[in-house]
PDB file of N, CA and C in Angstrom:
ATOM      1  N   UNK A   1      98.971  99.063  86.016  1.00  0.00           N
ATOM      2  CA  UNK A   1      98.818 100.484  85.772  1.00  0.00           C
ATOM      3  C   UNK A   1      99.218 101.261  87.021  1.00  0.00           C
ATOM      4  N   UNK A   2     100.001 102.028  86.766  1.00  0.00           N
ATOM      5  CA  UNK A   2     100.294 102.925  87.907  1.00  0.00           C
ATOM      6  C   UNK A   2      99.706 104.250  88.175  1.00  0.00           C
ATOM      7  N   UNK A   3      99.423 104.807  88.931  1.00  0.00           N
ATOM      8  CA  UNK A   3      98.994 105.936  89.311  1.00  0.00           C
ATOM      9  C   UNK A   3      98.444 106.882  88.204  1.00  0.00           C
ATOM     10  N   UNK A   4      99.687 107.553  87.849  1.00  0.00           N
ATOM     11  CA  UNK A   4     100.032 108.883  86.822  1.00  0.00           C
ATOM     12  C   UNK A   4      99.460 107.962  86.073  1.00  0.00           C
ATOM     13  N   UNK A   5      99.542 106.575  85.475  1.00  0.00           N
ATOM     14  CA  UNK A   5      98.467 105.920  84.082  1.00  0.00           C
ATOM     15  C   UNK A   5      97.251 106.163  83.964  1.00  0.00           C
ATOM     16  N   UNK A   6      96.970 105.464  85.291  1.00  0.00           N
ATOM     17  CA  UNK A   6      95.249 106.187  85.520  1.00  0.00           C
ATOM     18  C   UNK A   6      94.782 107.838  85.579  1.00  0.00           C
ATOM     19  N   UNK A   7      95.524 107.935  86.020  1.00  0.00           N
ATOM     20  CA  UNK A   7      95.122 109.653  86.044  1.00  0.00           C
ATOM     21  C   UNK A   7      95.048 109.967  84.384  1.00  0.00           C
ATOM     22  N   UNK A   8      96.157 109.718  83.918  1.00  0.00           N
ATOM     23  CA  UNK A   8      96.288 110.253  82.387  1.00  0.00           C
ATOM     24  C   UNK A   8      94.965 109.763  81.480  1.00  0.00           C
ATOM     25  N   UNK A   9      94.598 108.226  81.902  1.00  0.00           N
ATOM     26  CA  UNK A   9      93.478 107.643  81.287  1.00  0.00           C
ATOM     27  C   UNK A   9      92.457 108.314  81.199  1.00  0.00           C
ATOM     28  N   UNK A  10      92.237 108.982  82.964  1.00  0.00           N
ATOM     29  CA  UNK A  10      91.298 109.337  83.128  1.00  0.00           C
ATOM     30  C   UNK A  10      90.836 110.796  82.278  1.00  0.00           C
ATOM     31  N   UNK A  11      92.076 111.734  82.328  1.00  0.00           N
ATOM     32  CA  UNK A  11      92.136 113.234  81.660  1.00  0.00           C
ATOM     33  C   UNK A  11      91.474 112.583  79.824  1.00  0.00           C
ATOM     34  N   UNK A  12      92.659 111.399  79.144  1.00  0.00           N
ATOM     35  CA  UNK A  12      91.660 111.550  77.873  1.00  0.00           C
ATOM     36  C   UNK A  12      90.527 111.421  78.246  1.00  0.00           C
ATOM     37  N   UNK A  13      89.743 110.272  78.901  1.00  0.00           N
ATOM     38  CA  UNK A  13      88.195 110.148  78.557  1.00  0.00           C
ATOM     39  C   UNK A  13      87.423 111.175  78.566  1.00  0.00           C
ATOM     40  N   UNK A  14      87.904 112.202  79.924  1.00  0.00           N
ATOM     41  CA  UNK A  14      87.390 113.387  79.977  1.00  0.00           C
ATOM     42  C   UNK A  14      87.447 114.240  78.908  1.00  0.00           C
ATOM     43  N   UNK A  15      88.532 114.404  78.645  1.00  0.00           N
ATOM     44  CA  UNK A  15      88.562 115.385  77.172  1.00  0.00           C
ATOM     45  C   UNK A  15      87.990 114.608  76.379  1.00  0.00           C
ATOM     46  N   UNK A  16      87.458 113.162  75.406  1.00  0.00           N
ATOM     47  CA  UNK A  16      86.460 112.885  74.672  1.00  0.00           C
ATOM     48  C   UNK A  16      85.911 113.051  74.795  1.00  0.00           C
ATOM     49  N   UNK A  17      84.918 112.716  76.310  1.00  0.00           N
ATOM     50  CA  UNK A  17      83.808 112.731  76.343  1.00  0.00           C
ATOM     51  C   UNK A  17      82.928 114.101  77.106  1.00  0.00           C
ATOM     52  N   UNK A  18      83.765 115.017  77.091  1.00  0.00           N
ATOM     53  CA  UNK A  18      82.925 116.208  77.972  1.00  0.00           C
ATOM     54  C   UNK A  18      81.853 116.983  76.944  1.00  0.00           C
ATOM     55  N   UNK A  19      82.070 116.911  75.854  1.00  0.00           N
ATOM     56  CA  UNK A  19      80.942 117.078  74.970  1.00  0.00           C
ATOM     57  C   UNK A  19      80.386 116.313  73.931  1.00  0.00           C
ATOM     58  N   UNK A  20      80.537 115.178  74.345  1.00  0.00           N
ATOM     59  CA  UNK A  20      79.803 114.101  73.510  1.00  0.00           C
ATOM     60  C   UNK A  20      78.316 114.063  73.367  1.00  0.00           C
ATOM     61  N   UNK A  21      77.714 114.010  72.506  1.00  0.00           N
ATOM     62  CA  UNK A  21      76.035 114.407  72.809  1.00  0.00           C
ATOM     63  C   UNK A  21      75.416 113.269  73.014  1.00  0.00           C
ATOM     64  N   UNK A  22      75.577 111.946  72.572  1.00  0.00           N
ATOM     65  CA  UNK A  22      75.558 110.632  73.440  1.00  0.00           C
ATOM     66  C   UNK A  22      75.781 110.148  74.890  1.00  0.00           C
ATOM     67  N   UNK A  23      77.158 110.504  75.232  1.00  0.00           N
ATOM     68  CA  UNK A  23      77.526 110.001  76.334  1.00  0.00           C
ATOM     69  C   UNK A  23      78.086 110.922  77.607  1.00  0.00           C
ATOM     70  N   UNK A  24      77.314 110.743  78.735  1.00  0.00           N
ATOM     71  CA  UNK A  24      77.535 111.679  79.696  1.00  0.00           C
ATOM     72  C   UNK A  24      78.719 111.254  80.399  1.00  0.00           C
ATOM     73  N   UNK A  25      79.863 112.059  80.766  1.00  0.00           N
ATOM     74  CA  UNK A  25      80.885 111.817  81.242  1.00  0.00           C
ATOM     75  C   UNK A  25      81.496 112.752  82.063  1.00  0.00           C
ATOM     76  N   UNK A  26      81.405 112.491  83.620  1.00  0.00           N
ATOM     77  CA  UNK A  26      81.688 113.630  84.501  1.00  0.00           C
ATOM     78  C   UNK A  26      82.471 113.042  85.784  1.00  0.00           C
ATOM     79  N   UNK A  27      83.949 113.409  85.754  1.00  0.00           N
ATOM     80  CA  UNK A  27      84.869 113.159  86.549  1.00  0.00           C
ATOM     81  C   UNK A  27      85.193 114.545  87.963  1.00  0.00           C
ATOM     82  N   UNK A  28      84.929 114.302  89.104  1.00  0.00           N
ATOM     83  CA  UNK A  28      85.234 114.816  89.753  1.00  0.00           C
ATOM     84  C   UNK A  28      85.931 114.480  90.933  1.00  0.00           C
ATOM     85  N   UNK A  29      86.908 115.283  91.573  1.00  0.00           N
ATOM     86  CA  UNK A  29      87.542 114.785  93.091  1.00  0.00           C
ATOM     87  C   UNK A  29      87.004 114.494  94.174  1.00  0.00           C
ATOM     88  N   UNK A  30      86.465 113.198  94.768  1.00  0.00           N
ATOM     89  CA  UNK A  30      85.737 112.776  95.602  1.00  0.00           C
ATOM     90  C   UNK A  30      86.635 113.260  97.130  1.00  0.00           C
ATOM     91  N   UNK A  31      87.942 112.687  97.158  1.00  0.00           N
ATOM     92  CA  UNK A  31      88.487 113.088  98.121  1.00  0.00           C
ATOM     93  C   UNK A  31      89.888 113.063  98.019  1.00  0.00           C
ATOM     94  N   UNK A  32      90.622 113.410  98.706  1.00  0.00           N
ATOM     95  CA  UNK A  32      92.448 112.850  98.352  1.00  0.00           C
ATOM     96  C   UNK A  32      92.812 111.854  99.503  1.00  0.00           C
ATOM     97  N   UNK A  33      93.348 110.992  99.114  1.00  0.00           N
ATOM     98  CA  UNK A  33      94.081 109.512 100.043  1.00  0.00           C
ATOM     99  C   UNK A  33      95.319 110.483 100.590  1.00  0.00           C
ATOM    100  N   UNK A  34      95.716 109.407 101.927  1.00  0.00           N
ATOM    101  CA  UNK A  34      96.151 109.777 102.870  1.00  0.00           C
ATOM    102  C   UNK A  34      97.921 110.148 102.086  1.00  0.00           C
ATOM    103  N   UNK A  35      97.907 109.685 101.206  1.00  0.00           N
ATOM    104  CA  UNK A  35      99.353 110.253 100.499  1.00  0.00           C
ATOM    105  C   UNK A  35      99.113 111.152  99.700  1.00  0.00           C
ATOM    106  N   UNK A  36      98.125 111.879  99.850  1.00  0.00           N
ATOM    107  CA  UNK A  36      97.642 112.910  98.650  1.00  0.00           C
ATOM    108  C   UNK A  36      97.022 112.471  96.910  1.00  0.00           C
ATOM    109  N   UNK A  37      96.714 111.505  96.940  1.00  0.00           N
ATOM    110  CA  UNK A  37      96.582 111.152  95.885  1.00  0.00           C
ATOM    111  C   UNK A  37      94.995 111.963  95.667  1.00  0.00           C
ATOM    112  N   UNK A  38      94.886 111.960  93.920  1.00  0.00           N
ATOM    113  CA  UNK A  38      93.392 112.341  94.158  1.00  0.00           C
ATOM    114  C   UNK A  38      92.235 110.722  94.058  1.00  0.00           C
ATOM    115  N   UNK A  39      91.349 110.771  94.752  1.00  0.00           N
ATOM    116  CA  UNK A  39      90.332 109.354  94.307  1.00  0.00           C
ATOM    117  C   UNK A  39      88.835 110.412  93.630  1.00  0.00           C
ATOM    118  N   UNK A  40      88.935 109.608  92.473  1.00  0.00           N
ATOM    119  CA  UNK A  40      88.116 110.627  91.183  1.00  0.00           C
ATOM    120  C   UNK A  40      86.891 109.957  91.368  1.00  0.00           C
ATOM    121  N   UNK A  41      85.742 110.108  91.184  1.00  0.00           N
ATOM    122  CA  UNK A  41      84.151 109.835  90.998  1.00  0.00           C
ATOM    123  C   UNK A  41      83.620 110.043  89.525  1.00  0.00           C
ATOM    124  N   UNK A  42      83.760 108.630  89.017  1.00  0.00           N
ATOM    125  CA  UNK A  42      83.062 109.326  87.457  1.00  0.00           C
ATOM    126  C   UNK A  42      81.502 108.749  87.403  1.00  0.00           C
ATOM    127  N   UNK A  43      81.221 109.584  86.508  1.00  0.00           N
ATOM    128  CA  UNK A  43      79.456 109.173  86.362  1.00  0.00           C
ATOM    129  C   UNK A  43      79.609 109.602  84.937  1.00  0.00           C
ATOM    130  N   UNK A  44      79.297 108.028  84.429  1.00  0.00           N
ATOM    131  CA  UNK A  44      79.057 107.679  83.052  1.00  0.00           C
ATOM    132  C   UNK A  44      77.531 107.226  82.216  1.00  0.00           C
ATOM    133  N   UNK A  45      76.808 107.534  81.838  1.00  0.00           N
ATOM    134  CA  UNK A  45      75.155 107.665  81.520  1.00  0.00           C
ATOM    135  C   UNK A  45      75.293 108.247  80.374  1.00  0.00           C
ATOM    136  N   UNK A  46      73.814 107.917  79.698  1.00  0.00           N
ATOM    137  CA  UNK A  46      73.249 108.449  78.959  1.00  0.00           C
ATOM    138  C   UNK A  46      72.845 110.073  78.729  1.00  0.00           C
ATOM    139  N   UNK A  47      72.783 110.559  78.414  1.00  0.00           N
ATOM    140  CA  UNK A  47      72.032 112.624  78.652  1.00  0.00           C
ATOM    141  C   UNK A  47      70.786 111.507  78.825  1.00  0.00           C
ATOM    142  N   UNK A  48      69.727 110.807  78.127  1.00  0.00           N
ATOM    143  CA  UNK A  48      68.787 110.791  78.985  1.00  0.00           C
ATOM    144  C   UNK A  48      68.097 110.427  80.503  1.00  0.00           C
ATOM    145  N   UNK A  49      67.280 111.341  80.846  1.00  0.00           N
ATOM    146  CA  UNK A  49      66.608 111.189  82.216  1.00  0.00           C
ATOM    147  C   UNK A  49      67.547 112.523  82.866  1.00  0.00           C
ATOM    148  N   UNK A  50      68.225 112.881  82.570  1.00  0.00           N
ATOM    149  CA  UNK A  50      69.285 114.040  83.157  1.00  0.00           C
ATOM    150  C   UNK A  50      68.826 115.045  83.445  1.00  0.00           C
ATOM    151  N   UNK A  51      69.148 115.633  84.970  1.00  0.00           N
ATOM    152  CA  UNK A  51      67.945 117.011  85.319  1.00  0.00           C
ATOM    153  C   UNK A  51      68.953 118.091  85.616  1.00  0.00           C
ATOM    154  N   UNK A  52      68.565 119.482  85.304  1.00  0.00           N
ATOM    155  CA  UNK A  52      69.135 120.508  85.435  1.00  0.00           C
ATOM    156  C   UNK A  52      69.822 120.648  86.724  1.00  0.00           C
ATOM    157  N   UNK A  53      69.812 119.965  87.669  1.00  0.00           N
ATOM    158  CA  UNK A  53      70.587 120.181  88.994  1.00  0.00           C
ATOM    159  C   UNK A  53      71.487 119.470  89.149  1.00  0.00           C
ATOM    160  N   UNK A  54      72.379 119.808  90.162  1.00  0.00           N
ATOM    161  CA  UNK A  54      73.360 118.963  90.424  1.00  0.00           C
ATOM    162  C   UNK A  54      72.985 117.573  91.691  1.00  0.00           C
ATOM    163  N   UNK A  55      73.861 117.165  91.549  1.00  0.00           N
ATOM    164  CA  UNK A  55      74.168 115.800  92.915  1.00  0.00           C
ATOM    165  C   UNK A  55      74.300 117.247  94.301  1.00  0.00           C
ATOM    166  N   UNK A  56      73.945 116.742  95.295  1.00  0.00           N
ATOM    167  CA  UNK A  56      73.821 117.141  96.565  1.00  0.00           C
ATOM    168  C   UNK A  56      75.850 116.801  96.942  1.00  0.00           C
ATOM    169  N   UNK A  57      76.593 117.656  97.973  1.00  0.00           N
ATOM    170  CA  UNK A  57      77.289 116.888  98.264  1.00  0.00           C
ATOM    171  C   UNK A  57      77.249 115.786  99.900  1.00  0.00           C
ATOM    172  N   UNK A  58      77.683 115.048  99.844  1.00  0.00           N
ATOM    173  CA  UNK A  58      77.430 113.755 100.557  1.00  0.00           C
ATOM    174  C   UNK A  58      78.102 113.894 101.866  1.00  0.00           C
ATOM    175  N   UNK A  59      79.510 114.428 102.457  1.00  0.00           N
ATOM    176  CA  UNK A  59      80.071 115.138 103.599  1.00  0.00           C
ATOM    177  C   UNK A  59      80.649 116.122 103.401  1.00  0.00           C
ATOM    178  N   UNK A  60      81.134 117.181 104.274  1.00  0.00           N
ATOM    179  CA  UNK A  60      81.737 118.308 104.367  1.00  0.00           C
ATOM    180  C   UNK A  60      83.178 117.902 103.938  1.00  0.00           C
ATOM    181  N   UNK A  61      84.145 116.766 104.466  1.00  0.00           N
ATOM    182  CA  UNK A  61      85.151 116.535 103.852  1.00  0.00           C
ATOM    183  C   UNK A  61      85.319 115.922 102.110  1.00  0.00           C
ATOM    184  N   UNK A  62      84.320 115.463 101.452  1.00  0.00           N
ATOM    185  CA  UNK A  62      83.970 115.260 100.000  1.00  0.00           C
ATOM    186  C   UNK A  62      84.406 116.280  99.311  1.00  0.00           C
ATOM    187  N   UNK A  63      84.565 116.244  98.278  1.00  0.00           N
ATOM    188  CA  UNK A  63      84.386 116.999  96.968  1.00  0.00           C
ATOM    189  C   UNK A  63      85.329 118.615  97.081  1.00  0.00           C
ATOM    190  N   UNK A  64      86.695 117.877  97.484  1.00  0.00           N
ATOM    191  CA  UNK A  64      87.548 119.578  98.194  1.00  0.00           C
ATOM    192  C   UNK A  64      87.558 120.390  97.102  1.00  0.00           C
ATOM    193  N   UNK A  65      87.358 120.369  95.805  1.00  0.00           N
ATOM    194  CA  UNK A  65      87.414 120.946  94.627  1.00  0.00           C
ATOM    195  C   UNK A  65      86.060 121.358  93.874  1.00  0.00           C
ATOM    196  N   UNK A  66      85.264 121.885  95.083  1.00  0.00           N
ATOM    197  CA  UNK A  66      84.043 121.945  94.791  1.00  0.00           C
ATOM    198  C   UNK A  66      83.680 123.134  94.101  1.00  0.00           C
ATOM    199  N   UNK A  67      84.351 124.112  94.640  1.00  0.00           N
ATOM    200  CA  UNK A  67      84.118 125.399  94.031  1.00  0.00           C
ATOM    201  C   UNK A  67      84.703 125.869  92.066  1.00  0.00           C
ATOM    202  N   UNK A  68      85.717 124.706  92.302  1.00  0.00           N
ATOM    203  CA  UNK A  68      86.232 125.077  90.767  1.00  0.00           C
ATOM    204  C   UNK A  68      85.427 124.206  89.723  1.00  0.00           C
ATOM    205  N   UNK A  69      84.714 123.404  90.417  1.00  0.00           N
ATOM    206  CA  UNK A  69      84.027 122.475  89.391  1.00  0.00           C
ATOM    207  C   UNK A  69      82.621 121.703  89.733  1.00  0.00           C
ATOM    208  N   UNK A  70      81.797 121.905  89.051  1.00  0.00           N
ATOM    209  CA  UNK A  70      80.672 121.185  90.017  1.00  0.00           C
ATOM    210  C   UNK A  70      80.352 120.135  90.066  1.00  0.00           C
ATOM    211  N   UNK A  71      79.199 119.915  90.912  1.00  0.00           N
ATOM    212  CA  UNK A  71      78.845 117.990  91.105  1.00  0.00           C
ATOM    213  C   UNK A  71      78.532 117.556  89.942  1.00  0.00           C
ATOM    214  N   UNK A  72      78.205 116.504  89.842  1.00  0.00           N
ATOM    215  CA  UNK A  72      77.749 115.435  88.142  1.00  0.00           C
ATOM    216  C   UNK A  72      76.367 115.535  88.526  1.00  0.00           C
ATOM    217  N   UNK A  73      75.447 116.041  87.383  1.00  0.00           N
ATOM    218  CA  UNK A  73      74.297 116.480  87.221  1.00  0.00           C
ATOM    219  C   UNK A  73      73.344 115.460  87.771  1.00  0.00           C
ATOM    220  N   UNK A  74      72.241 115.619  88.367  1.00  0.00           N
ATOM    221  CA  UNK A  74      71.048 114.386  88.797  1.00  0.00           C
ATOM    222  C   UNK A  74      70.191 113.952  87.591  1.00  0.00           C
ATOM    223  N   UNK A  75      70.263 112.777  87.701  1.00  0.00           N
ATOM    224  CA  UNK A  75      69.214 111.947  86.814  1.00  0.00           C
ATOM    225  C   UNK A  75      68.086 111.332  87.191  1.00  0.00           C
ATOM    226  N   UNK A  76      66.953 111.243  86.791  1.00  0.00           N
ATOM    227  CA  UNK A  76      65.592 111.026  87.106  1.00  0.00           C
ATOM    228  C   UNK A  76      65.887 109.943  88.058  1.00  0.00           C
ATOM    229  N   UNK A  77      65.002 109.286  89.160  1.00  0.00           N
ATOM    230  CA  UNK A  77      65.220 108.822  90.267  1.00  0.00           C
ATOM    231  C   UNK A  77      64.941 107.143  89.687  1.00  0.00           C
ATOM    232  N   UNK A  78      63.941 106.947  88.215  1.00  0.00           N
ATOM    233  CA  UNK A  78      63.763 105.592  88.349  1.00  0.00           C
ATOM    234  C   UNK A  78      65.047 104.870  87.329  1.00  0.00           C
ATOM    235  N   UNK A  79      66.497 105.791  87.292  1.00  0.00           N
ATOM    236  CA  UNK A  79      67.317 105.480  85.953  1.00  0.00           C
ATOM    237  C   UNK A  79      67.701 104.689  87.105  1.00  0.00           C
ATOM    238  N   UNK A  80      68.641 102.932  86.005  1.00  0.00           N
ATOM    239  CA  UNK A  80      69.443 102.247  87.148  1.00  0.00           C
ATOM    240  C   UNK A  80      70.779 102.701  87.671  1.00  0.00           C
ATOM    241  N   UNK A  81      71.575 102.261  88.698  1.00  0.00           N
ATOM    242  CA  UNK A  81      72.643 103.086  89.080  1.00  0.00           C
ATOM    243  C   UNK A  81      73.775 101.526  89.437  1.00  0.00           C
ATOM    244  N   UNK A  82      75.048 101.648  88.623  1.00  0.00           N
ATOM    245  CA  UNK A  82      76.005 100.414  88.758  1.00  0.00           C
ATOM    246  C   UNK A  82      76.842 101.417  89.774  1.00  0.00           C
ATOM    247  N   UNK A  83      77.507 101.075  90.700  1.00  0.00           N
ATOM    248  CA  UNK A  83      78.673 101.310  91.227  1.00  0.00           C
ATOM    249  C   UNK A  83      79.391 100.314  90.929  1.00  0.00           C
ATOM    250  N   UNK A  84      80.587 100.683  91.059  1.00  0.00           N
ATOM    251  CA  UNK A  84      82.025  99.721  90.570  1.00  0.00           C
ATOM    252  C   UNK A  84      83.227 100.380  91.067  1.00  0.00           C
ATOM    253  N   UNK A  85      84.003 100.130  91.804  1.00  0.00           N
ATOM    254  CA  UNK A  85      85.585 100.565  92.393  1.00  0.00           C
ATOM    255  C   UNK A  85      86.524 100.098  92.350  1.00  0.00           C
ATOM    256  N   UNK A  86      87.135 100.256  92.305  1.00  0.00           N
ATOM    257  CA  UNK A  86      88.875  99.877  92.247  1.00  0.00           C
ATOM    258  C   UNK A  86      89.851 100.084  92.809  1.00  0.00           C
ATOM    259  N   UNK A  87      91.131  99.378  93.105  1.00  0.00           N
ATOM    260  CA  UNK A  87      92.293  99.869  93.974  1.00  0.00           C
ATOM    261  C   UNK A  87      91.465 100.808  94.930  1.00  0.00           C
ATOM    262  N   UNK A  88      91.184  99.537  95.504  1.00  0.00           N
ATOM    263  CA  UNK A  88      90.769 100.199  97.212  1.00  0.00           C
ATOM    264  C   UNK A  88      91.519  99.971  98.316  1.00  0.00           C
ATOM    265  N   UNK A  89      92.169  98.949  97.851  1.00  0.00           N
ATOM    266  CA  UNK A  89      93.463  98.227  98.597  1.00  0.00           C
ATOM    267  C   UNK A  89      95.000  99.026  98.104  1.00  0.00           C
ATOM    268  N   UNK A  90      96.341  99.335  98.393  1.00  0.00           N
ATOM    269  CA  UNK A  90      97.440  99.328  97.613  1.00  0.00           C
ATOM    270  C   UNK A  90      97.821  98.037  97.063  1.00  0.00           C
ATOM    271  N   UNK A  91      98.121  97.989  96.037  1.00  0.00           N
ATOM    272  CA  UNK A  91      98.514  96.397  95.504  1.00  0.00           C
ATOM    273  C   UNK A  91      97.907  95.936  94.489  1.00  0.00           C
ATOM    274  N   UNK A  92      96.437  96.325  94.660  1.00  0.00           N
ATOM    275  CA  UNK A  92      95.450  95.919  93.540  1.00  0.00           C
ATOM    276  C   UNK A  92      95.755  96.081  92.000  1.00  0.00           C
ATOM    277  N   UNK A  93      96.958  96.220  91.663  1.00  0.00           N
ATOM    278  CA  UNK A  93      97.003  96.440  90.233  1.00  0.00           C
ATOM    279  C   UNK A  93      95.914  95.647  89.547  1.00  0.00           C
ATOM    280  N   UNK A  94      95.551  94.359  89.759  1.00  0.00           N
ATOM    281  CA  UNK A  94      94.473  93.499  88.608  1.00  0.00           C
ATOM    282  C   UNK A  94      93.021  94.259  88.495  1.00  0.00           C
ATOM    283  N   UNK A  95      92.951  95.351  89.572  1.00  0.00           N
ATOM    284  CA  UNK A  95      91.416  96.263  89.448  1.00  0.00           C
ATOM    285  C   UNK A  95      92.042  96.602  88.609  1.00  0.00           C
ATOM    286  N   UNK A  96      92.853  97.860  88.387  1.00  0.00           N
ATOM    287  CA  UNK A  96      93.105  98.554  86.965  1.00  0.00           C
ATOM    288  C   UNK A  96      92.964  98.289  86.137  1.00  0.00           C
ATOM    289  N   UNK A  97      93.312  97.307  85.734  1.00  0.00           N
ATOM    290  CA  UNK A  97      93.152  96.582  84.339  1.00  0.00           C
ATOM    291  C   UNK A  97      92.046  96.310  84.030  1.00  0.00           C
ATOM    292  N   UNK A  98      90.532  95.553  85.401  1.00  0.00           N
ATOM    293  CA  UNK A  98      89.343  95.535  85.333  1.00  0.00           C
ATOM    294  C   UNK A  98      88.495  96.768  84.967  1.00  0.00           C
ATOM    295  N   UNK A  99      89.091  98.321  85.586  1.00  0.00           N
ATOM    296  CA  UNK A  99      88.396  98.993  85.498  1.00  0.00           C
ATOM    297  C   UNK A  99      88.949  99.629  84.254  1.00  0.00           C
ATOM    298  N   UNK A 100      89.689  99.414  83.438  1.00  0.00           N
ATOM    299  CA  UNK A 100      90.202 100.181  82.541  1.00  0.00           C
ATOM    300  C   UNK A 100      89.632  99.379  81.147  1.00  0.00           C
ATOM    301  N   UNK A 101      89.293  98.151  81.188  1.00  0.00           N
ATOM    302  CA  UNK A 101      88.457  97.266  80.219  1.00  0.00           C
ATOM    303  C   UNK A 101      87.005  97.600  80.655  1.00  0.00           C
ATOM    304  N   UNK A 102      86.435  97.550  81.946  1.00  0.00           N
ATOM    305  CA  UNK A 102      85.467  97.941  81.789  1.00  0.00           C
ATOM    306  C   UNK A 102      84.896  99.375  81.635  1.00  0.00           C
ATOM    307  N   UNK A 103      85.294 100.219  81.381  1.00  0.00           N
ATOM    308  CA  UNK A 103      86.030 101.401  81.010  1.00  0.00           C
ATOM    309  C   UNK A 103      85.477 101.730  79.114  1.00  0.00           C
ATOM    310  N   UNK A 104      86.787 100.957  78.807  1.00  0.00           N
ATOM    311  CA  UNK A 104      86.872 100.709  77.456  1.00  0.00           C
ATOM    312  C   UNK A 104      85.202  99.931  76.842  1.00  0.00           C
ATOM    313  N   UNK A 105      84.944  99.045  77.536  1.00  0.00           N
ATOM    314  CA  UNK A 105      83.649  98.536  76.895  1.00  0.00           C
ATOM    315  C   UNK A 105      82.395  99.247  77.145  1.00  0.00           C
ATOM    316  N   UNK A 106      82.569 100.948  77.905  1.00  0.00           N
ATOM    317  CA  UNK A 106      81.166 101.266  78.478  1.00  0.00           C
ATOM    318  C   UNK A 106      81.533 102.402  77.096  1.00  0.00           C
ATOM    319  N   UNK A 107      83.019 102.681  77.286  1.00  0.00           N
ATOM    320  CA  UNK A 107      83.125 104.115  76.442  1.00  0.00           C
ATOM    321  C   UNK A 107      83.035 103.831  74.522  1.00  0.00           C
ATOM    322  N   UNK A 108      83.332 102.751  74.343  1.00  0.00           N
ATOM    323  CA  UNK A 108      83.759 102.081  73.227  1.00  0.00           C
ATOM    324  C   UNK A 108      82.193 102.218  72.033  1.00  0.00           C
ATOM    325  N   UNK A 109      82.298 103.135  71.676  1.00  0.00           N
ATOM    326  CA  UNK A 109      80.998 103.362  70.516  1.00  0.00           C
ATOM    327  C   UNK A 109      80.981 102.598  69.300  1.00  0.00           C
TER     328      UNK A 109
END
């Protein structure tokens, strides 16, 4: 998967899932890589445990697109929390494919 794939992947899920009443789905710009790329932050959950506020941001260089869009909402403190990343390396094409199946099996109703 190349770049523009993922990105595009990423725009449908967003457009499915931004008002799904099941499934919480909130993509935002964590930061841009040194070639400008954007590296996206999604937070995928349930609406339950979900609190009217947002996520705090984490450094001053984070979240450069802060003003047009806000953080991914906070969830009660005892919900569990998976992190998972990908192409952290250049080269990694076989993450893509990991994160794009695991992806598919979180979004897959």
């Amino acid at each position: 998967f190349s770049y523009e794939e993922n990105q595009k992947l990423m725009e449908k899920y967003e457009q499915m899932y931004s008002a799904d009443p099941d499934i919480y789905f909130h993509r935002e710009l964590l930061i841009r890589s040194l070639q400008e790329r954007d590296v996206d932050l999604i937070t995928i959950s349930s609406h339950e445990g979900k609190l009217t506020e947002s996520e705090s941001t984490l450094d001053e260089n984070c979240f450069p697109s802060l003003g047009e869009k806000p953080r991914a909402r906070k969830f009660r403190t005892n919900k569990p929390v998976i992190l998972i990343t990908a192409r952290v390396h250049p080269g990694e094409t076989p993450a893509s494919h990991t994160m794009n199946g695991i992806l598919e099996f979180i979004l897959d109703k």
